[in-house]
Protein backbone atom coordinates (compact mmCIF):
# COMPACT_ATOMS: atom_id res chain seq x y z
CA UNK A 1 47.78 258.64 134.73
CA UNK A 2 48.28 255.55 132.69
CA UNK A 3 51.10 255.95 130.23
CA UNK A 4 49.90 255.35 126.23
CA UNK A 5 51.16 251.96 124.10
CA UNK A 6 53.91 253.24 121.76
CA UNK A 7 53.17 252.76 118.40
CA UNK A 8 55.49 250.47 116.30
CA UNK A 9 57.73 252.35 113.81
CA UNK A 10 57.03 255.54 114.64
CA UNK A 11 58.67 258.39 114.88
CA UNK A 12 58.30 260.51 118.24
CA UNK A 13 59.78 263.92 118.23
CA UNK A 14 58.77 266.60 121.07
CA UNK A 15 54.85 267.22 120.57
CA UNK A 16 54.09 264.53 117.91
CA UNK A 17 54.16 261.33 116.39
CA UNK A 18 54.43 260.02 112.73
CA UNK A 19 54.68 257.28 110.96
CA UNK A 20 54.55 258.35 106.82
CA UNK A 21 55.87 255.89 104.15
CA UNK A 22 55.34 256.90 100.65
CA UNK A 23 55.56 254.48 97.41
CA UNK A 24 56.79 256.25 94.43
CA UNK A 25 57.59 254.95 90.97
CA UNK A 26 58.55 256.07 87.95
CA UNK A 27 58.16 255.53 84.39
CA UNK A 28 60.43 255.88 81.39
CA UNK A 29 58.69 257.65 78.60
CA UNK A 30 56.89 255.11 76.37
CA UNK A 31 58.08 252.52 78.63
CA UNK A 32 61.26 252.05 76.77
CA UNK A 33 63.90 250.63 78.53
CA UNK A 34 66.53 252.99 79.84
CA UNK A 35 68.44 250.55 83.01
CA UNK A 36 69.44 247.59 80.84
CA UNK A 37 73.08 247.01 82.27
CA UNK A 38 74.20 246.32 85.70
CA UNK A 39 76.09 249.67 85.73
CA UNK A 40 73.21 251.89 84.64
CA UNK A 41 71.09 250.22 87.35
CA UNK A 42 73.71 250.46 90.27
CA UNK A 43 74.60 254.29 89.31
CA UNK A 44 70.41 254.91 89.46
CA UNK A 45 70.53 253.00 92.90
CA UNK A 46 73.71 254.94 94.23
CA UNK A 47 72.28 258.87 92.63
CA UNK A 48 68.46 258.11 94.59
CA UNK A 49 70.37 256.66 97.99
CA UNK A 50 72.73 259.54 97.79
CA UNK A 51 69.49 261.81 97.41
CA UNK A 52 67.51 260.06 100.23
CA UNK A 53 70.60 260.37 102.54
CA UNK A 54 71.26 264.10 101.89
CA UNK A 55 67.30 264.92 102.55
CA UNK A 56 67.33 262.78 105.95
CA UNK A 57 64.61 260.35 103.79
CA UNK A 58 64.94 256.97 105.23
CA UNK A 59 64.88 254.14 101.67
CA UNK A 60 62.43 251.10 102.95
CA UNK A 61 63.11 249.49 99.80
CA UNK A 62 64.17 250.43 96.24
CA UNK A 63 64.02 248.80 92.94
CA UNK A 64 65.22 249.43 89.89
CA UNK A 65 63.43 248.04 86.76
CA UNK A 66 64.84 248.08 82.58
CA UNK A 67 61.37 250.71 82.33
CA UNK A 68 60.63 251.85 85.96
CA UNK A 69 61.87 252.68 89.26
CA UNK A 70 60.34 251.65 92.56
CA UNK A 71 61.03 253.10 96.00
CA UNK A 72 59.07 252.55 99.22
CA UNK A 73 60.65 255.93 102.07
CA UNK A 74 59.69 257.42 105.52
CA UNK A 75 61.02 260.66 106.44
């Protein structure tokens, strides 16, 4: 029996195989800028990694916008 090509990035646990990445983002109401200092921005970064990291959700990439948040995860 000839043994299957792994797939790249995926996930193998006992009886299956996955590979889900979700892109979420998020909107202030109206658009109106709510992140507009470094320290706003950092404590949004630091409360959604702490989030992520308590819910085993692996962050591909995260940004944080004045009006919007962006985050690419796997779990």
């Amino acid at each position: 029996m000839k043994r299957k090509e792994r797939i790249p990035d995926a996930i193998y646990e006992r009886g299956y195989v996955y590979n889900f990445h979700f892109h979420l983002i998020w909107v202030t109401k109206y658009r109106n800028p709510a992140f507009t200092t470094p320290e706003l921005v950092q404590e949004m970064k630091d409360i959604l990694l702490r989030i992520a990291q308590l819910n085993d959700v692996t962050v591909e990439e995260l940004e944080v916008m004045p009006e919007y948040v962006h985050m690419l995860i796997s779990f």
